[in-house]
PDB file of N, CA and C in Angstrom:
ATOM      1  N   UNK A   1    -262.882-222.077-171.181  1.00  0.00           N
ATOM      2  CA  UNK A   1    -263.161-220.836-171.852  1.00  0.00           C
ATOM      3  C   UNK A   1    -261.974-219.877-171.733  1.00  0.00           C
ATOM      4  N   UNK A   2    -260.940-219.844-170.862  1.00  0.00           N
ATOM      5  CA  UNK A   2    -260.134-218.600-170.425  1.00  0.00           C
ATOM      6  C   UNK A   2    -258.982-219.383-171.181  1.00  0.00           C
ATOM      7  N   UNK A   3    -259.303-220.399-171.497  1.00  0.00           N
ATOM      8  CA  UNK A   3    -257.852-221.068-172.477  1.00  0.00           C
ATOM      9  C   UNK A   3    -257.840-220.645-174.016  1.00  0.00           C
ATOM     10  N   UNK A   4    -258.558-220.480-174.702  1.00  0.00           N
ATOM     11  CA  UNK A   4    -258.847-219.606-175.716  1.00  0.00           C
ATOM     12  C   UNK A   4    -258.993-218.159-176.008  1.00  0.00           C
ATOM     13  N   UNK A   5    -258.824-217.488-174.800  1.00  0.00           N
ATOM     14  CA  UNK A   5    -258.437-215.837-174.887  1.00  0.00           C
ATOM     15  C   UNK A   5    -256.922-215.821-175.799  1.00  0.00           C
ATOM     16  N   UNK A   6    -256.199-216.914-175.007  1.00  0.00           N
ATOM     17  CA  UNK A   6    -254.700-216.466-175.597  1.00  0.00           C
ATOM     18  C   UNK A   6    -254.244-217.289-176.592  1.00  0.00           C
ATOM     19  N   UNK A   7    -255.427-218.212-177.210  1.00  0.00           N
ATOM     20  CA  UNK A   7    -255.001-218.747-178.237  1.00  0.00           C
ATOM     21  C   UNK A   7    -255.307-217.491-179.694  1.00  0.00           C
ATOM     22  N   UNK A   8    -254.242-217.728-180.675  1.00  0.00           N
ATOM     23  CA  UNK A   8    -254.560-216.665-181.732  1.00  0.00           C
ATOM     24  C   UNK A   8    -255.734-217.358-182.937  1.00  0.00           C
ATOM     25  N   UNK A   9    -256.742-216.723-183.744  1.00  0.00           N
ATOM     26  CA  UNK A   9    -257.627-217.249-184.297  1.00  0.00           C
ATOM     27  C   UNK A   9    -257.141-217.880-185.619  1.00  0.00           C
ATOM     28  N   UNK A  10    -257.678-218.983-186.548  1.00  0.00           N
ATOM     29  CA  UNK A  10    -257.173-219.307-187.291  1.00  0.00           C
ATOM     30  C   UNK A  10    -257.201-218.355-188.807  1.00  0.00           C
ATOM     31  N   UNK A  11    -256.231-219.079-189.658  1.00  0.00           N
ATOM     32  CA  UNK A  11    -256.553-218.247-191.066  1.00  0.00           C
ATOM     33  C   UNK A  11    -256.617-218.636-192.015  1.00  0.00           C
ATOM     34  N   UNK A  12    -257.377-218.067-193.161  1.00  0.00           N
ATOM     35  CA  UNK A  12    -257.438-218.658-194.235  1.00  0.00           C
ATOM     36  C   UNK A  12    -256.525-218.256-195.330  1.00  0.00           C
ATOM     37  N   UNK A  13    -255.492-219.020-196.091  1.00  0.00           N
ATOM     38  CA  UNK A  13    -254.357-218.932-196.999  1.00  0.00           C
ATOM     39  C   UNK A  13    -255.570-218.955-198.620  1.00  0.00           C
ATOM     40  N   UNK A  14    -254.738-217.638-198.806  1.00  0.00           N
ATOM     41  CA  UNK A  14    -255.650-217.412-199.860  1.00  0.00           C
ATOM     42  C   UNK A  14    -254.742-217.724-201.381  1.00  0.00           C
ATOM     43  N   UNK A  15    -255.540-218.707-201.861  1.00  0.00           N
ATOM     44  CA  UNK A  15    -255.027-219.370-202.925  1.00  0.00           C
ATOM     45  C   UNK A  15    -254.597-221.164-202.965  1.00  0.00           C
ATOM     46  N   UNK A  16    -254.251-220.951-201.600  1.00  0.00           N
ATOM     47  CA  UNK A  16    -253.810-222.423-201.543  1.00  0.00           C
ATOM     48  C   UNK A  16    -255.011-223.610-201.774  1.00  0.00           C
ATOM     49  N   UNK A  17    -254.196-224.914-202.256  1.00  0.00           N
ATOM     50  CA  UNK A  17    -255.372-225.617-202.715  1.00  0.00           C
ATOM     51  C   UNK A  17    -255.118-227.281-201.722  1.00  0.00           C
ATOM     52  N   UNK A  18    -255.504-227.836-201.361  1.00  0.00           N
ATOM     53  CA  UNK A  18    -256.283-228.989-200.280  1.00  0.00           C
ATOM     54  C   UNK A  18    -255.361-229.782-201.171  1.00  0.00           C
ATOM     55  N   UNK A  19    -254.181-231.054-200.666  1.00  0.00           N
ATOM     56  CA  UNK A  19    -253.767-231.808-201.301  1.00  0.00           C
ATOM     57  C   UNK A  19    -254.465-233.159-201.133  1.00  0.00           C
ATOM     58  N   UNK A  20    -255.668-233.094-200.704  1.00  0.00           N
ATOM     59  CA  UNK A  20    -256.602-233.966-200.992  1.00  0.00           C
ATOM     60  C   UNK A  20    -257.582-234.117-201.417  1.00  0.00           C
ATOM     61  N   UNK A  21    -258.503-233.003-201.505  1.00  0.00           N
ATOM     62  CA  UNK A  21    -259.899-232.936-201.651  1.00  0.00           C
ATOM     63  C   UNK A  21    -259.523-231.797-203.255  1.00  0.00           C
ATOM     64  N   UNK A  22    -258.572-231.129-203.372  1.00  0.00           N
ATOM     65  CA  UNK A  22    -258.101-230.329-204.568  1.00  0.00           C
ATOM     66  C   UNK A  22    -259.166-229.287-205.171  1.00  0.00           C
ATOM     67  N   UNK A  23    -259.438-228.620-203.642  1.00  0.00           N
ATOM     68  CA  UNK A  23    -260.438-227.447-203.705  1.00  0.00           C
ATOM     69  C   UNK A  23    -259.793-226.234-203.350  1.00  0.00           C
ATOM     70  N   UNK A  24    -259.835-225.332-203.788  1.00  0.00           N
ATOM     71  CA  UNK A  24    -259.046-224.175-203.573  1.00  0.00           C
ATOM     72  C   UNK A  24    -259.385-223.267-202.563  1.00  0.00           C
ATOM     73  N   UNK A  25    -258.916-222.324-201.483  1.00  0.00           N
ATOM     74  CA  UNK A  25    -259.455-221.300-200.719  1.00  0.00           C
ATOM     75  C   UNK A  25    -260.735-221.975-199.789  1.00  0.00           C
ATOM     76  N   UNK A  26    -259.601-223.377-199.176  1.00  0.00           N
ATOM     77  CA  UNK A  26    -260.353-224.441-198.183  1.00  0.00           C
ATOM     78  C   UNK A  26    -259.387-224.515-196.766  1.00  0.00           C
ATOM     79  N   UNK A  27    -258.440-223.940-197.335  1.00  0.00           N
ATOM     80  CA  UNK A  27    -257.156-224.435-195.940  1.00  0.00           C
ATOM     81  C   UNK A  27    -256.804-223.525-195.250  1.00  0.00           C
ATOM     82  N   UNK A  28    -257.237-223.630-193.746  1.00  0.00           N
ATOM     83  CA  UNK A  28    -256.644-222.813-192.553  1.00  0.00           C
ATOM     84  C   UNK A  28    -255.494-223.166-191.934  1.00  0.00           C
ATOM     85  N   UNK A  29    -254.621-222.290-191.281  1.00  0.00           N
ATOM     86  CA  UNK A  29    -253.778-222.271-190.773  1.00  0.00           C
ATOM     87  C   UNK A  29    -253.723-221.898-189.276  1.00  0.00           C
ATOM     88  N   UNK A  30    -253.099-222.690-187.899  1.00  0.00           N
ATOM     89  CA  UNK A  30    -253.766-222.469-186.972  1.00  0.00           C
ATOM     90  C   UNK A  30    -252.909-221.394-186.248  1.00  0.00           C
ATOM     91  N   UNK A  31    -253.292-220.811-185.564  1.00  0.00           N
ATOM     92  CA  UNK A  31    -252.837-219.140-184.750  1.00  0.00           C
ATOM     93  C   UNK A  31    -251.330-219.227-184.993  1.00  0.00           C
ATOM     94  N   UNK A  32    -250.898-220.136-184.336  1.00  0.00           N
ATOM     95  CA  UNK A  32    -249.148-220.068-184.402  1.00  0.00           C
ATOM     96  C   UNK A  32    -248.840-220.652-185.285  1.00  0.00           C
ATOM     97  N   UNK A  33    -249.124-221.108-186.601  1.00  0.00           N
ATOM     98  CA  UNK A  33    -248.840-221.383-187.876  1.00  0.00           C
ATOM     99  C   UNK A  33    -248.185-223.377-188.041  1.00  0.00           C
ATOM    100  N   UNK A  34    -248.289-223.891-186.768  1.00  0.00           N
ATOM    101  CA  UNK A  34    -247.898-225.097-186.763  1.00  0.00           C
ATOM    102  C   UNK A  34    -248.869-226.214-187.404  1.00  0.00           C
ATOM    103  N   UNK A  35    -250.198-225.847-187.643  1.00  0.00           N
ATOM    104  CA  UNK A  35    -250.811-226.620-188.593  1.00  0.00           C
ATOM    105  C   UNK A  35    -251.967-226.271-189.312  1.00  0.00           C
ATOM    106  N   UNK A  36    -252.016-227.322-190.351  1.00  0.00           N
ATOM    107  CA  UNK A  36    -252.614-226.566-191.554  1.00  0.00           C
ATOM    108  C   UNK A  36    -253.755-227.951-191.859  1.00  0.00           C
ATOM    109  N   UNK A  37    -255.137-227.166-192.529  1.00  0.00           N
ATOM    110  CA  UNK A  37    -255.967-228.165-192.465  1.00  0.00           C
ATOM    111  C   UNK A  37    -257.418-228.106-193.270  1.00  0.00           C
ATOM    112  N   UNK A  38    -257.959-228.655-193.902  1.00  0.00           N
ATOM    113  CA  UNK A  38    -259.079-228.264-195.089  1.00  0.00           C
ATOM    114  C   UNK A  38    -260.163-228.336-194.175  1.00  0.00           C
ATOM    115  N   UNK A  39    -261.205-226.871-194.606  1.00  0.00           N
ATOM    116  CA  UNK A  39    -262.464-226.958-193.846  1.00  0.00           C
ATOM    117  C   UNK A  39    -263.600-228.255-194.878  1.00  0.00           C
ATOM    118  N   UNK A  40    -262.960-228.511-195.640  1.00  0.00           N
ATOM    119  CA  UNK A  40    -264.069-229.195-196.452  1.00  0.00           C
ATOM    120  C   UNK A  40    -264.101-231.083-196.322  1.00  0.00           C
ATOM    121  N   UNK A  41    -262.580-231.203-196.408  1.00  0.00           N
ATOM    122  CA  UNK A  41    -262.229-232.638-196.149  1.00  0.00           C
ATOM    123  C   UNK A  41    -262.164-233.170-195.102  1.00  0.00           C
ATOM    124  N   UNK A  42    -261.472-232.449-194.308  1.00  0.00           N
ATOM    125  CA  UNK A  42    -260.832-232.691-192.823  1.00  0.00           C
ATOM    126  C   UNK A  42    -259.344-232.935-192.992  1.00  0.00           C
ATOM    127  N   UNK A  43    -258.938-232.780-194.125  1.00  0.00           N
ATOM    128  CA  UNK A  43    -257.063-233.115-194.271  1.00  0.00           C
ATOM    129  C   UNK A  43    -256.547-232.423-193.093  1.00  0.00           C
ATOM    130  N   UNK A  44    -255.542-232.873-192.572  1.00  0.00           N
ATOM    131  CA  UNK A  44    -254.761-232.042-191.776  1.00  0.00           C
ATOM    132  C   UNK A  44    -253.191-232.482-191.687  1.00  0.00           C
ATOM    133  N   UNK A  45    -252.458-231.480-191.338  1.00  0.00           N
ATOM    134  CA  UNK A  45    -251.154-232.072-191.204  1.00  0.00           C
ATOM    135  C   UNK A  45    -250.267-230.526-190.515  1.00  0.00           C
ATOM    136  N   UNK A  46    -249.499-231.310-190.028  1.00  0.00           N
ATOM    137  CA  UNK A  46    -248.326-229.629-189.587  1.00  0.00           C
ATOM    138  C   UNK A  46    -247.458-229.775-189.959  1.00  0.00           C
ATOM    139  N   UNK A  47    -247.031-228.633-189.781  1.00  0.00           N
ATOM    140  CA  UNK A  47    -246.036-227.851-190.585  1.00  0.00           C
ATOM    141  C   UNK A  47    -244.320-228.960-190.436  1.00  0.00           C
ATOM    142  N   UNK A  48    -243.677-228.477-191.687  1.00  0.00           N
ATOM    143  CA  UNK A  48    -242.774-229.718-191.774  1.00  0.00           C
ATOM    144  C   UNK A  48    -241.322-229.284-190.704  1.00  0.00           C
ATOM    145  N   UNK A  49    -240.737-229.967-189.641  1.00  0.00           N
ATOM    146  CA  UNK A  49    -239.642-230.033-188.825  1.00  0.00           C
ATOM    147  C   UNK A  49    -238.716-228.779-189.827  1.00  0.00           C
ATOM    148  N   UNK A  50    -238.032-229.910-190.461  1.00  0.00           N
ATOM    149  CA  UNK A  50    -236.946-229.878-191.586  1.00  0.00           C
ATOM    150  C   UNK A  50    -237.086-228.939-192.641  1.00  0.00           C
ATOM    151  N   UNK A  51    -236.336-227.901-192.611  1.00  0.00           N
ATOM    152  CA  UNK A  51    -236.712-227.422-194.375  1.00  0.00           C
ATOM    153  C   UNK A  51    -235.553-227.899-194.791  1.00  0.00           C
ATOM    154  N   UNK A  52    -235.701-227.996-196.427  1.00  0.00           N
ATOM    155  CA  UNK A  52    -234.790-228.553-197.475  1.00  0.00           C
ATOM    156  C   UNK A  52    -233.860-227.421-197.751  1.00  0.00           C
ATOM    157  N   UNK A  53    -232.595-227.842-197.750  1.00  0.00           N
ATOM    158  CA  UNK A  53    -231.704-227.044-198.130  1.00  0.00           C
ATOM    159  C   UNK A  53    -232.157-226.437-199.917  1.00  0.00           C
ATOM    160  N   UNK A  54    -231.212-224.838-199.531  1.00  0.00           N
ATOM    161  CA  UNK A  54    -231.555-224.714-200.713  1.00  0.00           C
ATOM    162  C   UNK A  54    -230.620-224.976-201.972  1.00  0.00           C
ATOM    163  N   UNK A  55    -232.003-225.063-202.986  1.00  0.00           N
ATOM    164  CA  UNK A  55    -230.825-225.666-204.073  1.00  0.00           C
ATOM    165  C   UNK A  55    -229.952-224.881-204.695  1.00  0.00           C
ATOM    166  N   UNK A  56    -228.841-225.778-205.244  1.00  0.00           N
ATOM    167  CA  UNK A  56    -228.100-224.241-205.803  1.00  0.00           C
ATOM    168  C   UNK A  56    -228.655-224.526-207.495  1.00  0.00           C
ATOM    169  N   UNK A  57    -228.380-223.050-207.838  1.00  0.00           N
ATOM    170  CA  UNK A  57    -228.315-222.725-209.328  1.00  0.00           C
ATOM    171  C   UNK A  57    -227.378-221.870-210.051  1.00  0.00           C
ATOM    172  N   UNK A  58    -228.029-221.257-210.886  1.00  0.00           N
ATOM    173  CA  UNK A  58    -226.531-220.727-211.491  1.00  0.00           C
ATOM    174  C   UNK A  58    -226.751-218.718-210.765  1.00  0.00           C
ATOM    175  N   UNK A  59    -227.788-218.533-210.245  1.00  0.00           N
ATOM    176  CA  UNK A  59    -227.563-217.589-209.258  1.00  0.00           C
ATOM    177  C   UNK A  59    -227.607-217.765-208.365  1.00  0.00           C
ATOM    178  N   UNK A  60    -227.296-218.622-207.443  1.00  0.00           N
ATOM    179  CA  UNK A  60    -226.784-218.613-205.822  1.00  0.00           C
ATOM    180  C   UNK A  60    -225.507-219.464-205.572  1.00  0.00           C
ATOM    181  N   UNK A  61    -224.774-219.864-206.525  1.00  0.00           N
ATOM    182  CA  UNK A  61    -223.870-219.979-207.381  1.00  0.00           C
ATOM    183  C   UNK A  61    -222.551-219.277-206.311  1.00  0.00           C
ATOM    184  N   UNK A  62    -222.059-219.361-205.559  1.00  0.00           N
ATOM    185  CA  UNK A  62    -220.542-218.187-205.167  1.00  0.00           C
ATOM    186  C   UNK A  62    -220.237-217.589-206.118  1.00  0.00           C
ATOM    187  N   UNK A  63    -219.355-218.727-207.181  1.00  0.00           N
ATOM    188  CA  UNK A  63    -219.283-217.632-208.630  1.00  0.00           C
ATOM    189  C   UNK A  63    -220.134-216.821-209.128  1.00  0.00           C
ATOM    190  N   UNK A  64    -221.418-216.647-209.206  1.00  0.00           N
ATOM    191  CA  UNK A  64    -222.662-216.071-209.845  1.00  0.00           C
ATOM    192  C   UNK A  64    -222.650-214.479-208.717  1.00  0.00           C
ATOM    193  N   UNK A  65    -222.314-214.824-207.540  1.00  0.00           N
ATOM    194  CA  UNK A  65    -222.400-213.573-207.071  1.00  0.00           C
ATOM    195  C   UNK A  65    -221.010-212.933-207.086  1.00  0.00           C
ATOM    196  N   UNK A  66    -220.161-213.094-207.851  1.00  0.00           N
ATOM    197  CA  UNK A  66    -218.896-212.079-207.585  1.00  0.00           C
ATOM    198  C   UNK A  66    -219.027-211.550-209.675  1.00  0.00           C
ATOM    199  N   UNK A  67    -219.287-210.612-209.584  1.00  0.00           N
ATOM    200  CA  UNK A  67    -219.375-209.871-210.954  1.00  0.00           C
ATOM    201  C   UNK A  67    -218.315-208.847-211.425  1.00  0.00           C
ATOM    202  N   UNK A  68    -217.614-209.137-212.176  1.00  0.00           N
ATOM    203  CA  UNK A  68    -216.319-208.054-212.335  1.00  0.00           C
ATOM    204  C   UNK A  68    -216.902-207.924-213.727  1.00  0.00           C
ATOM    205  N   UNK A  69    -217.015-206.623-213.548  1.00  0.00           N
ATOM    206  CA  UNK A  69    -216.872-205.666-215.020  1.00  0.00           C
ATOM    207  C   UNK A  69    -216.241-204.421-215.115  1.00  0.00           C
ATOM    208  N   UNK A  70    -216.037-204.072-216.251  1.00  0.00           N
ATOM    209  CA  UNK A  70    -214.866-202.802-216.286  1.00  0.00           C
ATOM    210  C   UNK A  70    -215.916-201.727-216.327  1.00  0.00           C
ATOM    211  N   UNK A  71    -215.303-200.916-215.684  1.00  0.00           N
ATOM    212  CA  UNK A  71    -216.064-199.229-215.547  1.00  0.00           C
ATOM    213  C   UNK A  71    -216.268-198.762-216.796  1.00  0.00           C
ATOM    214  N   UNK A  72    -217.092-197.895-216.751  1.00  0.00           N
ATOM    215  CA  UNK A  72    -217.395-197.082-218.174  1.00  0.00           C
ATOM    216  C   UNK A  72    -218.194-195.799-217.585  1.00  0.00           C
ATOM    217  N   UNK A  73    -217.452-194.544-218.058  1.00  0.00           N
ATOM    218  CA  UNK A  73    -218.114-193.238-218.431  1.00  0.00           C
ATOM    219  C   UNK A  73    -219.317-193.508-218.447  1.00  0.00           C
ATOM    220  N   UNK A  74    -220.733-192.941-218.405  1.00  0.00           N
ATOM    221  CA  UNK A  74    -221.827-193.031-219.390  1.00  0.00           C
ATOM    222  C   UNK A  74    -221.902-191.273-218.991  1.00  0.00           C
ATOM    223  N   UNK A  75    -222.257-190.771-220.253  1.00  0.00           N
ATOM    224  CA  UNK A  75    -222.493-189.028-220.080  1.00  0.00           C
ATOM    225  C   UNK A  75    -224.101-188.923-220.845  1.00  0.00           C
ATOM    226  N   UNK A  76    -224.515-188.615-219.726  1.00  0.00           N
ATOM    227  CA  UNK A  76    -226.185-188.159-219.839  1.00  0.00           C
ATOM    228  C   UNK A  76    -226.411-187.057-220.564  1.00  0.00           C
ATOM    229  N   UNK A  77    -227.056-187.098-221.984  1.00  0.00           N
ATOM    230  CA  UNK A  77    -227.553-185.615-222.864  1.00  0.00           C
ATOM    231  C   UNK A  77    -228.501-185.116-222.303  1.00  0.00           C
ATOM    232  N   UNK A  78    -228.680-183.749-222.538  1.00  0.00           N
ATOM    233  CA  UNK A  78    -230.116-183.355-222.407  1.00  0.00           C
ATOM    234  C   UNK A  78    -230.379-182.588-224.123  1.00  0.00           C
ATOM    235  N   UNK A  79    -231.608-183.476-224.319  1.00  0.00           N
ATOM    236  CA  UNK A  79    -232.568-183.476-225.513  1.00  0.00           C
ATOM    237  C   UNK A  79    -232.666-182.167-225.706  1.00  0.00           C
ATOM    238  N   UNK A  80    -232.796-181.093-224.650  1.00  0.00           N
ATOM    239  CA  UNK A  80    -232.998-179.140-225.285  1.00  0.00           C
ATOM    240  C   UNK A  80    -231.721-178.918-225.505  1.00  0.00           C
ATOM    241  N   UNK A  81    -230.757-179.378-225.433  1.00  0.00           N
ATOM    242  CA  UNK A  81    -229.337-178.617-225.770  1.00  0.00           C
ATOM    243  C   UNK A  81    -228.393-179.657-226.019  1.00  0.00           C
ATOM    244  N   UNK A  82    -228.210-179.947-227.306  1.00  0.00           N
ATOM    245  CA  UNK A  82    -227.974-180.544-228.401  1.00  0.00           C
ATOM    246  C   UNK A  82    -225.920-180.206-227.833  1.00  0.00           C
ATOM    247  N   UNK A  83    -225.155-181.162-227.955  1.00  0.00           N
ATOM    248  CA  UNK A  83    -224.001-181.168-227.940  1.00  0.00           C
ATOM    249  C   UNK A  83    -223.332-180.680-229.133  1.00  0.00           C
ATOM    250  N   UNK A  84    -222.311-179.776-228.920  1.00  0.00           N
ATOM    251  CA  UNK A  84    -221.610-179.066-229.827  1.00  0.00           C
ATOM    252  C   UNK A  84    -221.161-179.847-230.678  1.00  0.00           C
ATOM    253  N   UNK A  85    -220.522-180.665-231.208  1.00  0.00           N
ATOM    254  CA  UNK A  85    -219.862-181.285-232.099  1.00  0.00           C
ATOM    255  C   UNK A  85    -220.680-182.210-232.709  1.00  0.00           C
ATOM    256  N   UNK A  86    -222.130-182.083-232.809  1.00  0.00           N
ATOM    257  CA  UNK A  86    -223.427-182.780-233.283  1.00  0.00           C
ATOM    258  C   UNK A  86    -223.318-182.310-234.389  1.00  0.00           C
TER     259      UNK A  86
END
């Protein structure tokens, strides 16, 4: 009993769907997030070692993040007072 004070309670991932039983707003997650598991099926599995590198695209790209463009003025009107040469 005193071993479960300091365990944290489980949770329910809202939306996620059971990659077995393919029921939605079935899968808990346990206190420290290391495994995951359907109240309906019994699927279970933890959480994966390894994450996958990420992929590249054309925004995470090195080139994609260096942006050169030329400066430009922009001069803000105001709509009650109409510019002289209007």
């Amino acid at each position: 009993m005193a071993d479960n004070i300091d365990e944290k309670p489980k949770r329910f991932i809202a939306g996620a769907v059971c990659p077995r039983c393919g029921l939605m707003d079935r899968i808990v997650v346990s206190g420290d997030g290391e495994e995951r598991s359907c109240i309906d099926c019994g699927f279970s599995d933890d959480r994966p070692v390894h994450t996958p590198d990420q992929l590249s695209t054309r925004v995470t790209r090195p080139a994609a993040r260096r942006v050169e463009t030329e400066s430009q003025v922009v001069r803000l009107l105001d709509p009650s007072n109409p510019p002289d040469n209007a």
